[in-house]
PDB file of N, CA and C in Angstrom:
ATOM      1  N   UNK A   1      37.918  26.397  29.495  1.00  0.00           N
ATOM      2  CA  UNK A   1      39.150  25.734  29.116  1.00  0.00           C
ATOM      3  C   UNK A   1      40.134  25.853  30.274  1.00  0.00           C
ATOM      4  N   UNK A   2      40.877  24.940  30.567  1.00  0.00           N
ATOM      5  CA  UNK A   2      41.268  24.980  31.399  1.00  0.00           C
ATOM      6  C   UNK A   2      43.269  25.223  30.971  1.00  0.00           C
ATOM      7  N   UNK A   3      44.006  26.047  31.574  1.00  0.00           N
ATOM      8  CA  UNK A   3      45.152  26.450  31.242  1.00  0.00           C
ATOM      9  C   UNK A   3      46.173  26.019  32.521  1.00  0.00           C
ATOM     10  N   UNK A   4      47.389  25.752  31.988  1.00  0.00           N
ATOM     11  CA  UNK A   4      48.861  25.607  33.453  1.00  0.00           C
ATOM     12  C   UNK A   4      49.551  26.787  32.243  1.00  0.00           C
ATOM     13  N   UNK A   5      50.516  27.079  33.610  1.00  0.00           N
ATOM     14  CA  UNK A   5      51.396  28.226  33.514  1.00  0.00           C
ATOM     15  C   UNK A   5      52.822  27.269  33.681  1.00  0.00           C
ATOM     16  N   UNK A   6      53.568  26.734  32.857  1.00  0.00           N
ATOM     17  CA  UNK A   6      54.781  26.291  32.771  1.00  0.00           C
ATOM     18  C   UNK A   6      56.284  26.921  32.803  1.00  0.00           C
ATOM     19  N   UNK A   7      56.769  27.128  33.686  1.00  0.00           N
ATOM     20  CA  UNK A   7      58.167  27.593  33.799  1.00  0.00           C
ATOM     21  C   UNK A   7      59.017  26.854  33.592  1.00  0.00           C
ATOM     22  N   UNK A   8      60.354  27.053  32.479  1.00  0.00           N
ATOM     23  CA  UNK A   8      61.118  26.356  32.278  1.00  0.00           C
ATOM     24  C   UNK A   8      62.472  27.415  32.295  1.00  0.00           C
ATOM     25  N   UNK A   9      63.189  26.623  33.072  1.00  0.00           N
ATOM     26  CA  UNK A   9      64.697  27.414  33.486  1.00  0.00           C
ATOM     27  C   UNK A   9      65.348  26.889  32.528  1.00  0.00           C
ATOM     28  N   UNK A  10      66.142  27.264  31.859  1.00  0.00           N
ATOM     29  CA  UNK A  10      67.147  27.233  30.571  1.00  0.00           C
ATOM     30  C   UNK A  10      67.872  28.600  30.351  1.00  0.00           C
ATOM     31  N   UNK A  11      69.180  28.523  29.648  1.00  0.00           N
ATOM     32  CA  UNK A  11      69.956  29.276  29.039  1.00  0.00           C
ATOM     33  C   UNK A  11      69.935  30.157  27.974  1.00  0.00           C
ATOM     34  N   UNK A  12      68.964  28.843  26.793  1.00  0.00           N
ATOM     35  CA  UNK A  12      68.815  29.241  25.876  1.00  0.00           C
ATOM     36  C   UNK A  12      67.023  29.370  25.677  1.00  0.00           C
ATOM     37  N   UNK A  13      66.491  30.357  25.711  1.00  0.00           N
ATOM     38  CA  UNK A  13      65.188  30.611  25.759  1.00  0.00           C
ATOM     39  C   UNK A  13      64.853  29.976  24.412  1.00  0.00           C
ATOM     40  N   UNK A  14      65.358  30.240  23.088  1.00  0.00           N
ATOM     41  CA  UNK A  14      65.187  29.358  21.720  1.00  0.00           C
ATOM     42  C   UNK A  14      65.247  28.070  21.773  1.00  0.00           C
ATOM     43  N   UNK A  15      65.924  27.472  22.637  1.00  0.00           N
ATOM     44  CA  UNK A  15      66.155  26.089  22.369  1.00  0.00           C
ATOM     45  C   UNK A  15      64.326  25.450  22.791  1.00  0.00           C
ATOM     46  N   UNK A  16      63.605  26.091  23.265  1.00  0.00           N
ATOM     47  CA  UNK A  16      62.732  25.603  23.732  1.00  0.00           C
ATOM     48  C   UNK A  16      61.657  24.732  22.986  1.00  0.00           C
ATOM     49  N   UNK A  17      61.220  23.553  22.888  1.00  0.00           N
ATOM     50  CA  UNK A  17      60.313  22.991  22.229  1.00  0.00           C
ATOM     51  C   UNK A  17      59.522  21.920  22.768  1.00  0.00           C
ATOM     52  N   UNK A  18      58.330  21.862  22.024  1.00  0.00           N
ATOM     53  CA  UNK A  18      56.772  21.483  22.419  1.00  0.00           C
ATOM     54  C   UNK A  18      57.220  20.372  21.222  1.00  0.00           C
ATOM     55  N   UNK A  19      56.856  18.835  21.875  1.00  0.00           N
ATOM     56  CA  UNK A  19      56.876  17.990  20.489  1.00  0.00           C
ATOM     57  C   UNK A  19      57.976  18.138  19.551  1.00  0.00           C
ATOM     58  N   UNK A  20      59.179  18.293  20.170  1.00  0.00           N
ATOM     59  CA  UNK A  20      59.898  18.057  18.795  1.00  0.00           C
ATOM     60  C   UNK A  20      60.380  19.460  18.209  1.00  0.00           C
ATOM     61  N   UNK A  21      59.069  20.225  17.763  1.00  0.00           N
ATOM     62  CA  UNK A  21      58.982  21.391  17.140  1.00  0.00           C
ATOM     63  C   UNK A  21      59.211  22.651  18.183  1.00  0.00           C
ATOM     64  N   UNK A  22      59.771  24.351  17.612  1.00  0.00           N
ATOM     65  CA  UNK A  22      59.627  25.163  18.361  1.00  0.00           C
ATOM     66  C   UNK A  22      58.009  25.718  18.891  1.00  0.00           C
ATOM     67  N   UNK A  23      58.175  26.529  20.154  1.00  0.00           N
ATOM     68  CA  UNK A  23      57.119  25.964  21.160  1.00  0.00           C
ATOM     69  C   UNK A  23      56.092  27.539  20.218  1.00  0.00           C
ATOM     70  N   UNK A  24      56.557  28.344  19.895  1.00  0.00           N
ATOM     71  CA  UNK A  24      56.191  29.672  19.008  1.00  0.00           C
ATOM     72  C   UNK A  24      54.575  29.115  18.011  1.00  0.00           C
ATOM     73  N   UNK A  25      53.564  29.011  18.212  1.00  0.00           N
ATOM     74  CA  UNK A  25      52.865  28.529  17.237  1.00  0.00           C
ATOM     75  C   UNK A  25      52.352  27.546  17.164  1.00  0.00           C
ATOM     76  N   UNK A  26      52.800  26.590  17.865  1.00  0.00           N
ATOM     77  CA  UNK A  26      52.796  24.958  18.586  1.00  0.00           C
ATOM     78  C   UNK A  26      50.809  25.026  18.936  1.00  0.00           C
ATOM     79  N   UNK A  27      49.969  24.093  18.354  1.00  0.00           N
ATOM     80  CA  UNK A  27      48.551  23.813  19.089  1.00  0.00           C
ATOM     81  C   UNK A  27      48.979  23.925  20.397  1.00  0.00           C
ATOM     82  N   UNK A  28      47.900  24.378  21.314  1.00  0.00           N
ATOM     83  CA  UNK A  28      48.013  24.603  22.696  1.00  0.00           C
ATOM     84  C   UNK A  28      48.884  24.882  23.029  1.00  0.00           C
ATOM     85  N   UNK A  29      49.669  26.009  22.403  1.00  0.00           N
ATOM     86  CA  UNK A  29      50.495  27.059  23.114  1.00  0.00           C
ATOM     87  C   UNK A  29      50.467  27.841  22.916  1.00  0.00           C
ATOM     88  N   UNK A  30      49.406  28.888  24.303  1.00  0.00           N
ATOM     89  CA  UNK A  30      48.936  29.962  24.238  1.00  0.00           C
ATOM     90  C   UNK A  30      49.333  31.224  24.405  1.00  0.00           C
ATOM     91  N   UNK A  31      50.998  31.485  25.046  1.00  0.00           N
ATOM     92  CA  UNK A  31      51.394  32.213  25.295  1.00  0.00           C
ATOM     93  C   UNK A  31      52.878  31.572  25.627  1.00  0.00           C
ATOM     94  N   UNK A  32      54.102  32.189  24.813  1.00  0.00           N
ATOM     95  CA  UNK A  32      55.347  32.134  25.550  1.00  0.00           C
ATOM     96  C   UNK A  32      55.887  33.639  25.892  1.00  0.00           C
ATOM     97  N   UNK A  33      56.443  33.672  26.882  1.00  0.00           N
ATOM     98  CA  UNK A  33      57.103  35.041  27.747  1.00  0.00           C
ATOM     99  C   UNK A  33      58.488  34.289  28.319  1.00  0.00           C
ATOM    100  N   UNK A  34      59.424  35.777  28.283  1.00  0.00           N
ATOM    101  CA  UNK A  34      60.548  35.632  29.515  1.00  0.00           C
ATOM    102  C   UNK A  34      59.958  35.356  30.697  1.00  0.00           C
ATOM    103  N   UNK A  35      60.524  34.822  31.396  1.00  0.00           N
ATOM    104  CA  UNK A  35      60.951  34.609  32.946  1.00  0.00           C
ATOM    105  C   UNK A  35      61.787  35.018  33.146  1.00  0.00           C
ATOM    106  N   UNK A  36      62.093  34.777  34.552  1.00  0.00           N
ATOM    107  CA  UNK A  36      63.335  35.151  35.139  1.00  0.00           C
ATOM    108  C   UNK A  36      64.667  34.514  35.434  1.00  0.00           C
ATOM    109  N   UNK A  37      64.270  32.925  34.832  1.00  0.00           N
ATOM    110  CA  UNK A  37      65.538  32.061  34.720  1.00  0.00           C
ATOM    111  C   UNK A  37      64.892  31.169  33.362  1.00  0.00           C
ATOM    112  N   UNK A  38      64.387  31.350  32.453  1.00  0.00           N
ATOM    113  CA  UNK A  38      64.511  31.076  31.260  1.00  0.00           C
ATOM    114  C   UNK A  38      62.855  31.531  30.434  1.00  0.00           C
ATOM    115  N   UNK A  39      62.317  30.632  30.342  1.00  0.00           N
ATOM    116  CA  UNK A  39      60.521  30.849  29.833  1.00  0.00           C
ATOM    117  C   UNK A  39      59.333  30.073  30.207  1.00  0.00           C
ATOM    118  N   UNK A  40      58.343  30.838  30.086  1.00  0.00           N
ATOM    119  CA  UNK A  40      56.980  30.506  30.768  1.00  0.00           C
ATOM    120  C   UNK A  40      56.107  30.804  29.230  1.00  0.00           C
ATOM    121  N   UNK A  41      55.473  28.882  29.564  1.00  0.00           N
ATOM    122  CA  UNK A  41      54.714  28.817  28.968  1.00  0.00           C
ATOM    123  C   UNK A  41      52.935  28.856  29.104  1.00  0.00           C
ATOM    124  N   UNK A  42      51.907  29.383  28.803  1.00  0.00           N
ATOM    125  CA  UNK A  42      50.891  29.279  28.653  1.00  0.00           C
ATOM    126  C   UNK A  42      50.465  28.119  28.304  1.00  0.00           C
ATOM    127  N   UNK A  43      49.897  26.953  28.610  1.00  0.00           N
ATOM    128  CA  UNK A  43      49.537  26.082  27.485  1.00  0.00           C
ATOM    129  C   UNK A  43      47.777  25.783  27.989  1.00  0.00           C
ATOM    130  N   UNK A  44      47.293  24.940  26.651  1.00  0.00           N
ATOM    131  CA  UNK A  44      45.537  24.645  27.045  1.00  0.00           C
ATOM    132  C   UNK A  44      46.614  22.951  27.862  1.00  0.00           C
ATOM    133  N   UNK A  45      45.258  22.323  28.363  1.00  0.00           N
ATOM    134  CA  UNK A  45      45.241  21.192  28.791  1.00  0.00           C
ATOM    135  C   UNK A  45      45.114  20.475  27.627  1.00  0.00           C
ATOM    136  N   UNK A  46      46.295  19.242  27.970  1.00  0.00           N
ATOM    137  CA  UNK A  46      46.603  18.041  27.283  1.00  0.00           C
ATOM    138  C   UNK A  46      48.114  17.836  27.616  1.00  0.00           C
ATOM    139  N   UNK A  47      48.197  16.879  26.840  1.00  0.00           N
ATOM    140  CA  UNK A  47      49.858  16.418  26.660  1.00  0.00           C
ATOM    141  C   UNK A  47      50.790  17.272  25.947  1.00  0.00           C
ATOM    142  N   UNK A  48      52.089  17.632  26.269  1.00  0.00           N
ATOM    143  CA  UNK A  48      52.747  17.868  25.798  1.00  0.00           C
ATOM    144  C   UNK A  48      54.572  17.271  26.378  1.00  0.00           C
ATOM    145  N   UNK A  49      55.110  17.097  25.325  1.00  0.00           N
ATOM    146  CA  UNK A  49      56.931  16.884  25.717  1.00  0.00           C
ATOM    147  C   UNK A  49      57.810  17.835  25.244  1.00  0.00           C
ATOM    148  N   UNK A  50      57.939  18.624  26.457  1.00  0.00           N
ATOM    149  CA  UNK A  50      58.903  20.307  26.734  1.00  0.00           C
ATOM    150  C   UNK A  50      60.226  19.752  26.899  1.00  0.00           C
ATOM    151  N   UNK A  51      61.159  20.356  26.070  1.00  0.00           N
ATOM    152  CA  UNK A  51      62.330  20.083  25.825  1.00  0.00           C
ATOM    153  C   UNK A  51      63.048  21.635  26.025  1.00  0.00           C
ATOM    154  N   UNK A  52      64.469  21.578  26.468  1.00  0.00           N
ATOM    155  CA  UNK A  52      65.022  22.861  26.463  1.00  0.00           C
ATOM    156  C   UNK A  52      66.683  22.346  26.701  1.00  0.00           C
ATOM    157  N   UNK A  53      67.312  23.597  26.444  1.00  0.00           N
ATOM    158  CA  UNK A  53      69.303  23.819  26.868  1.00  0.00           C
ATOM    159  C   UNK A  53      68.882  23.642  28.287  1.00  0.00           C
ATOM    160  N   UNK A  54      69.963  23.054  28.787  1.00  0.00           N
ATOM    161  CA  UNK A  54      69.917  22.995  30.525  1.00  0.00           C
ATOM    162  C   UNK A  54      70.301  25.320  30.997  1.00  0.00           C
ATOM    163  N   UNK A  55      69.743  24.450  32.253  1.00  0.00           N
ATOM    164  CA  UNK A  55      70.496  26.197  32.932  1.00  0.00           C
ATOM    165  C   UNK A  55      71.768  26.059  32.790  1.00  0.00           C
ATOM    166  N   UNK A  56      72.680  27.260  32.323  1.00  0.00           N
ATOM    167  CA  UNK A  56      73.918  27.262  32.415  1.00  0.00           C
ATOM    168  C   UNK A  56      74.823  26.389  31.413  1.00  0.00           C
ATOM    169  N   UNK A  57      74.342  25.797  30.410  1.00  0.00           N
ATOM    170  CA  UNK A  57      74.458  25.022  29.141  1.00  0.00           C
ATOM    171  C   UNK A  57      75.321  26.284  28.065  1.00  0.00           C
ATOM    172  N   UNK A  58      76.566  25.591  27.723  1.00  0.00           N
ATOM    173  CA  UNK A  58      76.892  26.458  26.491  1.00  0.00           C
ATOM    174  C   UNK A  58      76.190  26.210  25.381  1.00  0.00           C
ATOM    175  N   UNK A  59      75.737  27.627  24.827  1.00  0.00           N
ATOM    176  CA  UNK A  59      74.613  27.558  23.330  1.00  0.00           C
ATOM    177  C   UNK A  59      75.649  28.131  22.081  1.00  0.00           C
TER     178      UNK A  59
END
């Protein structure tokens, strides 16, 4: 299986979502963790539309 390691810089580490939905539980999302300027996602291969708070965004 083949996996990407997705970093997403944001404010709000919650705001984060896969499809619409939060990314926590989401098919092919194999792992979410902190980063160091917002979260890194694990995912399998396919499509997905990653949504998040901008960096520096009031939450």
């Amino acid at each position: 299986m083949s996996t990407a390691l997705l970093e997403i810089p944001t404010s709000d580490p919650d705001s984060v979502r896969a499809d619409g939905a939060p990314v926590a539980g989401r098919p092919g999302v194999l792992g979410v963790e902190p980063a160091a300027v917002g979260v890194a996602l694990r995912l399998a291969s396919g499509r997905y539309t990653v949504s998040a708070a901008a960096p520096g965004a009031a939450t």
